[in-house]
PDB file of N, CA and C in Angstrom:
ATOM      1  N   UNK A   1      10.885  11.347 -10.119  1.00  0.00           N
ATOM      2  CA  UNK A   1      11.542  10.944  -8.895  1.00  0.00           C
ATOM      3  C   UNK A   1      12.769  10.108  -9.249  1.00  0.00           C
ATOM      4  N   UNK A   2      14.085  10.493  -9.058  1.00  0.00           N
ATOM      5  CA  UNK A   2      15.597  10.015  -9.108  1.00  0.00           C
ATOM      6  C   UNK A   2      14.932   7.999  -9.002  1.00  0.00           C
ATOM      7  N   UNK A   3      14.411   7.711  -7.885  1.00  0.00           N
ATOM      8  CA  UNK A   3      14.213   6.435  -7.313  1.00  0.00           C
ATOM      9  C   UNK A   3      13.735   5.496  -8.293  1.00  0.00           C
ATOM     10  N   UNK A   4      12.625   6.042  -8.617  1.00  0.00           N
ATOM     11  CA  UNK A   4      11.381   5.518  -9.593  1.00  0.00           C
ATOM     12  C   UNK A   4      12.330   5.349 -10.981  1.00  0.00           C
ATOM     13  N   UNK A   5      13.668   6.206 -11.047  1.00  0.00           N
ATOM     14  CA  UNK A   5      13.946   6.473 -12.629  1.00  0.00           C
ATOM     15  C   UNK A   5      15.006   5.360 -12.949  1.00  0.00           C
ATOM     16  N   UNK A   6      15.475   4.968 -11.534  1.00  0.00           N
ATOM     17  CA  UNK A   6      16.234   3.553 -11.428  1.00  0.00           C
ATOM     18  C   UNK A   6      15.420   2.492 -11.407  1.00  0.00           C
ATOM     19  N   UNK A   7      14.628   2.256 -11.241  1.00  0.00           N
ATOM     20  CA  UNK A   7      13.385   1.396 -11.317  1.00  0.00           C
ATOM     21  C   UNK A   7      13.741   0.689 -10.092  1.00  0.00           C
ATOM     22  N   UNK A   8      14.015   1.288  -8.837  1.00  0.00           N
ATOM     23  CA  UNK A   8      14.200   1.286  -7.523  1.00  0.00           C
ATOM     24  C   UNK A   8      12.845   1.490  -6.617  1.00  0.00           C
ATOM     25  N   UNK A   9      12.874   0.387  -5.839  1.00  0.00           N
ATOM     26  CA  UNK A   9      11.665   0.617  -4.799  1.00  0.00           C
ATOM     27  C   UNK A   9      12.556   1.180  -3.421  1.00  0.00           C
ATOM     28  N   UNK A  10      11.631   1.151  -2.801  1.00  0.00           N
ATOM     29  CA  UNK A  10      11.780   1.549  -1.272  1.00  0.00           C
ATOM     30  C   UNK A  10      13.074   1.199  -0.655  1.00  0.00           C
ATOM     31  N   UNK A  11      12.921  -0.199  -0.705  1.00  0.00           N
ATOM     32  CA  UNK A  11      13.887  -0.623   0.266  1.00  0.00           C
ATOM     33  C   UNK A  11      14.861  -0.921  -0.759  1.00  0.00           C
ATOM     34  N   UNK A  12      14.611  -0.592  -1.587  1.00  0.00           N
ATOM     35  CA  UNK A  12      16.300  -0.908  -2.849  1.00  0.00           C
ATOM     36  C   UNK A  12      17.023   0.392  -2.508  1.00  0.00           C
ATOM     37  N   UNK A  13      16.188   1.425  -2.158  1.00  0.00           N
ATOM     38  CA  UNK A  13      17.108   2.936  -1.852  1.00  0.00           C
ATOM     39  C   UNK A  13      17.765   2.651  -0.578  1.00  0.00           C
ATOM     40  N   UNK A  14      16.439   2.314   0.152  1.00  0.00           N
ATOM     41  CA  UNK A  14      16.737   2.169   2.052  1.00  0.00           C
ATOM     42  C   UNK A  14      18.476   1.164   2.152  1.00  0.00           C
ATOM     43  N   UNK A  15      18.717   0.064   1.336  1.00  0.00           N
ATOM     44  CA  UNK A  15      19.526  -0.550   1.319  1.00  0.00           C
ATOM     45  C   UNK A  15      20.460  -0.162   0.627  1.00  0.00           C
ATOM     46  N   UNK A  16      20.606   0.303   0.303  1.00  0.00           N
ATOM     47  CA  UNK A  16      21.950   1.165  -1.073  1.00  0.00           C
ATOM     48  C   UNK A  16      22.605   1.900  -0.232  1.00  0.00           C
ATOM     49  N   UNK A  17      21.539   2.392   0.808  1.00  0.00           N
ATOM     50  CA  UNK A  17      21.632   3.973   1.554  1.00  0.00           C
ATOM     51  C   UNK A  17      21.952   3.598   3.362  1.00  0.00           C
ATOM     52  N   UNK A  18      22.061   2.465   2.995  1.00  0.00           N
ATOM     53  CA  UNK A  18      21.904   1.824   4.670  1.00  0.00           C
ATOM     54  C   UNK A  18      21.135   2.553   5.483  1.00  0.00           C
ATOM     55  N   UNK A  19      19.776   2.934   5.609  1.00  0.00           N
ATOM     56  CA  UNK A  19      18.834   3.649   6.593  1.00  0.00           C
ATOM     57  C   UNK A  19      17.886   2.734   6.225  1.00  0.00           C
ATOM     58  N   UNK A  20      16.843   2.856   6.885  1.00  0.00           N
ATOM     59  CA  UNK A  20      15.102   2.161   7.151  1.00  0.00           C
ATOM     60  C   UNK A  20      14.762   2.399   6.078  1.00  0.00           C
ATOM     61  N   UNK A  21      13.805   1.641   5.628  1.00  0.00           N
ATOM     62  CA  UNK A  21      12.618   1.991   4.716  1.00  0.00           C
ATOM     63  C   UNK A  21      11.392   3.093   4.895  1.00  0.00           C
ATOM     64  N   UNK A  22      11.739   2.958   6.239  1.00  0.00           N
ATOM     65  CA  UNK A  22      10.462   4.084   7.032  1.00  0.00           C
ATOM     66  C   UNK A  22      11.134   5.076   7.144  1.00  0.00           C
ATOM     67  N   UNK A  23      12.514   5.312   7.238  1.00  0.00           N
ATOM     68  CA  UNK A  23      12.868   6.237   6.787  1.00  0.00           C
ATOM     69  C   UNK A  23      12.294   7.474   5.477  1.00  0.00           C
ATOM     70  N   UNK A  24      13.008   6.451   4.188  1.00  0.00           N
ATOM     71  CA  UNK A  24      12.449   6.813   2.830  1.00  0.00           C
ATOM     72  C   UNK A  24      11.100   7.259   2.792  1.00  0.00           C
ATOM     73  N   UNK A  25      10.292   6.294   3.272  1.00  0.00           N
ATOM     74  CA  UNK A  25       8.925   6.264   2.803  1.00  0.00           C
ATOM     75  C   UNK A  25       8.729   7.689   3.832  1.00  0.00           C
ATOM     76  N   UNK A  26       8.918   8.254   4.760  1.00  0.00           N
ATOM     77  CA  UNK A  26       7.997   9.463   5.861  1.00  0.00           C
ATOM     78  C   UNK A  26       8.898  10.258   5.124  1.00  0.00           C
ATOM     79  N   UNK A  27      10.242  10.523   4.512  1.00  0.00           N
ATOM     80  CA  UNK A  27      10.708  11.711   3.796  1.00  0.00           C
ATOM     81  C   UNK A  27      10.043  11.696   2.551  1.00  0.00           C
ATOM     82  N   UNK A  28      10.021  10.584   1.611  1.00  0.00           N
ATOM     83  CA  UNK A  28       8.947  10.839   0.091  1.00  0.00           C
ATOM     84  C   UNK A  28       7.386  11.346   0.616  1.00  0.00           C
ATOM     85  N   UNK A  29       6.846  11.084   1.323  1.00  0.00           N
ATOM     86  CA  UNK A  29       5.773  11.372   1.706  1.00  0.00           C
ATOM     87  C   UNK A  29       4.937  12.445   3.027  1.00  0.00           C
ATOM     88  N   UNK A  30       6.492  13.520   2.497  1.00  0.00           N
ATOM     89  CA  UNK A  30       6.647  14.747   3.148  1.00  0.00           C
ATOM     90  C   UNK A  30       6.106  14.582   4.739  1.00  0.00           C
ATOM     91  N   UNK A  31       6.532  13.372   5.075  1.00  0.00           N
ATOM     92  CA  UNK A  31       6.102  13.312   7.097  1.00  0.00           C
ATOM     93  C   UNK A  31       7.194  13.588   8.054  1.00  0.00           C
ATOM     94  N   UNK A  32       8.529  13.092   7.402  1.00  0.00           N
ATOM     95  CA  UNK A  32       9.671  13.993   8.007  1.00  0.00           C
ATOM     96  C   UNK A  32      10.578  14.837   7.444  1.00  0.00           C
ATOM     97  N   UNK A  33      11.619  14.982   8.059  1.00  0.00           N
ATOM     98  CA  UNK A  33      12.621  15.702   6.995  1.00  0.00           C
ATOM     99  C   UNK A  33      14.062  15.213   7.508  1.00  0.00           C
ATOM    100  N   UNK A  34      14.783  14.157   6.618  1.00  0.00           N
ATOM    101  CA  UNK A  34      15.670  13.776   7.486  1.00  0.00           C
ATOM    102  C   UNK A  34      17.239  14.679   7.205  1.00  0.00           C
ATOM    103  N   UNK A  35      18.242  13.888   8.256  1.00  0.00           N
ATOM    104  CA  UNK A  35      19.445  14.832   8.412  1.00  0.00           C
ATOM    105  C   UNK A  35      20.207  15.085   8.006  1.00  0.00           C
ATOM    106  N   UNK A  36      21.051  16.092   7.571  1.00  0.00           N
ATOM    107  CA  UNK A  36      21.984  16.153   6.682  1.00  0.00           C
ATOM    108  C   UNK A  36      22.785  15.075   6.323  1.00  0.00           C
ATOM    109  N   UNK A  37      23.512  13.937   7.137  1.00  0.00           N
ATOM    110  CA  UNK A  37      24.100  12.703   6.734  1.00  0.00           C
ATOM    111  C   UNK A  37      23.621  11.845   6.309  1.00  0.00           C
ATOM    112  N   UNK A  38      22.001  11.512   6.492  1.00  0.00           N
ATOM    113  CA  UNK A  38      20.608  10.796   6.178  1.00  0.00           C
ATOM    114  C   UNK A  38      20.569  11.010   4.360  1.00  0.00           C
ATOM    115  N   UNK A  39      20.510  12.756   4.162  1.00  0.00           N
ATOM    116  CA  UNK A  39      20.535  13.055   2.819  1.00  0.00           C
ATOM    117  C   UNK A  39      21.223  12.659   2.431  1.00  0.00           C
ATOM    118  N   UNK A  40      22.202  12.672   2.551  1.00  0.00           N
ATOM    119  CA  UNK A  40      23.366  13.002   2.041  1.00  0.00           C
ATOM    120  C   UNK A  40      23.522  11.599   1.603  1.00  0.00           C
ATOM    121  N   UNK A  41      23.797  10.394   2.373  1.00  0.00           N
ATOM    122  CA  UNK A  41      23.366   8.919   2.256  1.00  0.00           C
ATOM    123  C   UNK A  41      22.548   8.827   0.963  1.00  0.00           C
ATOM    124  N   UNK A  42      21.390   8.850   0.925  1.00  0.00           N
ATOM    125  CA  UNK A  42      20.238   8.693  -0.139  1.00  0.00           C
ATOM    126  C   UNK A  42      20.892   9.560  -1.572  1.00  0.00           C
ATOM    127  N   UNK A  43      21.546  10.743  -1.477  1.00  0.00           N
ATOM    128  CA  UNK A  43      22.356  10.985  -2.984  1.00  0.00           C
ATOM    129  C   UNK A  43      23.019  10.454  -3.084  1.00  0.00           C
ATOM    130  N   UNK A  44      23.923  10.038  -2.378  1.00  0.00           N
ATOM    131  CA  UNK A  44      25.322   9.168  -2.681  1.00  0.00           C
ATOM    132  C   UNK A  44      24.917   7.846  -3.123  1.00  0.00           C
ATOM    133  N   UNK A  45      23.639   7.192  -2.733  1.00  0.00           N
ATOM    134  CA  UNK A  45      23.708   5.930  -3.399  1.00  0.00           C
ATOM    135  C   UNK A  45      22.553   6.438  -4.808  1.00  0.00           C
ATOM    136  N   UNK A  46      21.641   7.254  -4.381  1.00  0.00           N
ATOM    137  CA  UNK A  46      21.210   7.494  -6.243  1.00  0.00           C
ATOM    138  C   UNK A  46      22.019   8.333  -7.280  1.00  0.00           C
ATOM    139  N   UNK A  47      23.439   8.473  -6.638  1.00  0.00           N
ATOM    140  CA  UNK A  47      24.510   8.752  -7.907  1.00  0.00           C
ATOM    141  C   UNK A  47      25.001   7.709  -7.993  1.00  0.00           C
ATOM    142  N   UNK A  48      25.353   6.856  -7.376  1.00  0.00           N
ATOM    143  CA  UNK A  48      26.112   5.681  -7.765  1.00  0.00           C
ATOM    144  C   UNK A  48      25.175   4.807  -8.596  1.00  0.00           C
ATOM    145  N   UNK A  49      23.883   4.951  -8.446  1.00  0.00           N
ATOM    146  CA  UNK A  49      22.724   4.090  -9.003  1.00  0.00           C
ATOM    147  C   UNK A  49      22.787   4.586 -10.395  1.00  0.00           C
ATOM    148  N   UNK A  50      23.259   6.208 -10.536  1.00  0.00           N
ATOM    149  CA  UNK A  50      23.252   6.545 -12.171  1.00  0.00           C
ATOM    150  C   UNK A  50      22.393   7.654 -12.305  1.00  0.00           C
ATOM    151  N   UNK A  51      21.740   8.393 -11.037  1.00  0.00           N
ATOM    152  CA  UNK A  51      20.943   9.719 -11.410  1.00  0.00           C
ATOM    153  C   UNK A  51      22.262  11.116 -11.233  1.00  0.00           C
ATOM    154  N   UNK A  52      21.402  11.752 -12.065  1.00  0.00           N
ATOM    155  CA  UNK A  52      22.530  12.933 -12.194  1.00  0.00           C
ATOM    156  C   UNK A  52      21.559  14.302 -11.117  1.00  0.00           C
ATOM    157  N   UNK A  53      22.025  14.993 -10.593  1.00  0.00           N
ATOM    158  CA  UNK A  53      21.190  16.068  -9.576  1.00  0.00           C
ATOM    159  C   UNK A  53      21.585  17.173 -10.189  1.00  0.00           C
ATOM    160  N   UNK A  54      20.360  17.842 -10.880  1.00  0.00           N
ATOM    161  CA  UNK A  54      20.518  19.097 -11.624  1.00  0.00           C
ATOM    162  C   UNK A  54      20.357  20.386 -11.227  1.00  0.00           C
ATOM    163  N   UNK A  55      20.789  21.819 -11.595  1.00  0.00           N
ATOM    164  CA  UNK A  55      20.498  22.951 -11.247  1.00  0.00           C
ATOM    165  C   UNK A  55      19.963  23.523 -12.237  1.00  0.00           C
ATOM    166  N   UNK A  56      19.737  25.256 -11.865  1.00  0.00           N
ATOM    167  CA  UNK A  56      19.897  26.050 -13.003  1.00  0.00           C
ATOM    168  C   UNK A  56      18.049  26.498 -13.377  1.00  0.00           C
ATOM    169  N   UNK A  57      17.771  26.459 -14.077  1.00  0.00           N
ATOM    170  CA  UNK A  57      16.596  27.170 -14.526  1.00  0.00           C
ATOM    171  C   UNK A  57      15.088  25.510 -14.160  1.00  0.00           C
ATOM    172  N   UNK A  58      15.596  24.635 -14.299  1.00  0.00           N
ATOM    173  CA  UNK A  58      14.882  23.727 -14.189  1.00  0.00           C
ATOM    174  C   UNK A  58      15.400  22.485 -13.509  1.00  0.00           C
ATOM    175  N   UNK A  59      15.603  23.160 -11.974  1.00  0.00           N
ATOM    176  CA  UNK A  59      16.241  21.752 -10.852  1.00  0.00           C
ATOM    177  C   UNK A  59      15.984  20.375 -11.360  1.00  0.00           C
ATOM    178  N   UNK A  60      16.310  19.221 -10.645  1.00  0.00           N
ATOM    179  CA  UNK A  60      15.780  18.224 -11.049  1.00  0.00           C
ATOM    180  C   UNK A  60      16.782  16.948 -10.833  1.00  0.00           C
ATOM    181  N   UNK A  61      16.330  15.744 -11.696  1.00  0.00           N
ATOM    182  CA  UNK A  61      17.562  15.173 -11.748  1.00  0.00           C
ATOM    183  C   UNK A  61      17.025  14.434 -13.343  1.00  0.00           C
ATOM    184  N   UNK A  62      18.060  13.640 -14.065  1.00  0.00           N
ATOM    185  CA  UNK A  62      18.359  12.792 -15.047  1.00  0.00           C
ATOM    186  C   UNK A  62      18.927  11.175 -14.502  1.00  0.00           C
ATOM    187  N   UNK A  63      19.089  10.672 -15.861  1.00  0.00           N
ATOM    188  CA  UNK A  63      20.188   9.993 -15.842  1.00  0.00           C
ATOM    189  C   UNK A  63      21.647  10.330 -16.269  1.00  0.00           C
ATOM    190  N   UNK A  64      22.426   9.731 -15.481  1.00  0.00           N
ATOM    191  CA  UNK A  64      23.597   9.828 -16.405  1.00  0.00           C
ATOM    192  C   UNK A  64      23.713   9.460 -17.770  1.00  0.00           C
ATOM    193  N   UNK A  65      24.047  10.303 -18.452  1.00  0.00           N
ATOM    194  CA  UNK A  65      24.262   9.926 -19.831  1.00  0.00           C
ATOM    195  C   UNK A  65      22.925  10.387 -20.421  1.00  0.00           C
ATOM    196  N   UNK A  66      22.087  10.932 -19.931  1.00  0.00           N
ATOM    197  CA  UNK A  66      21.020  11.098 -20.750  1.00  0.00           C
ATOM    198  C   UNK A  66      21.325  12.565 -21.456  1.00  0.00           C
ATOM    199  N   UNK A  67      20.480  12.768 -22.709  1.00  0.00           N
ATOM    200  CA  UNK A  67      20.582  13.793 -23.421  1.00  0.00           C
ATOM    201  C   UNK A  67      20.113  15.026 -22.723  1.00  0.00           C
ATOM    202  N   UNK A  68      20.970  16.080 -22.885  1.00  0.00           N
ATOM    203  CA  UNK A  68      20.401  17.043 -21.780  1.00  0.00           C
ATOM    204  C   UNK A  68      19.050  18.120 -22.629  1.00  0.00           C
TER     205      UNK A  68
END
């Protein structure tokens, strides 16, 4: 999990990302599905945090800078 790999809790995302915590927590815990600007929010601050969002044969994410 991108979150966990920043050694980011809940509300360290929720706040990065300016949305709720209850937010985070009902999308990690597959209860909602939030909105495209919602997403979109939550990558923009776990790229700035330093995760990289991967494609290709094995989706995923890293860190930046990590060995691929």
């Amino acid at each position: 999990m991108a979150r966990a790999a920043l050694g980011w809790g809940i509300r360290d995302l929720a706040a990065r990302a300016n949305i709720s915590a209850t937010t985070v927590t009902r999308f990690e815990n597959g209860l909602s599905e939030p909105n495209k600007l919602t997403l979109l929010a939550m990558q923009r601050a776990l790229e700035d945090g330093g995760v990289e969002f991967t494609n290709g044969d094995q989706p995923g994410v890293r860190l930046k800078g990590a060995k691929k």
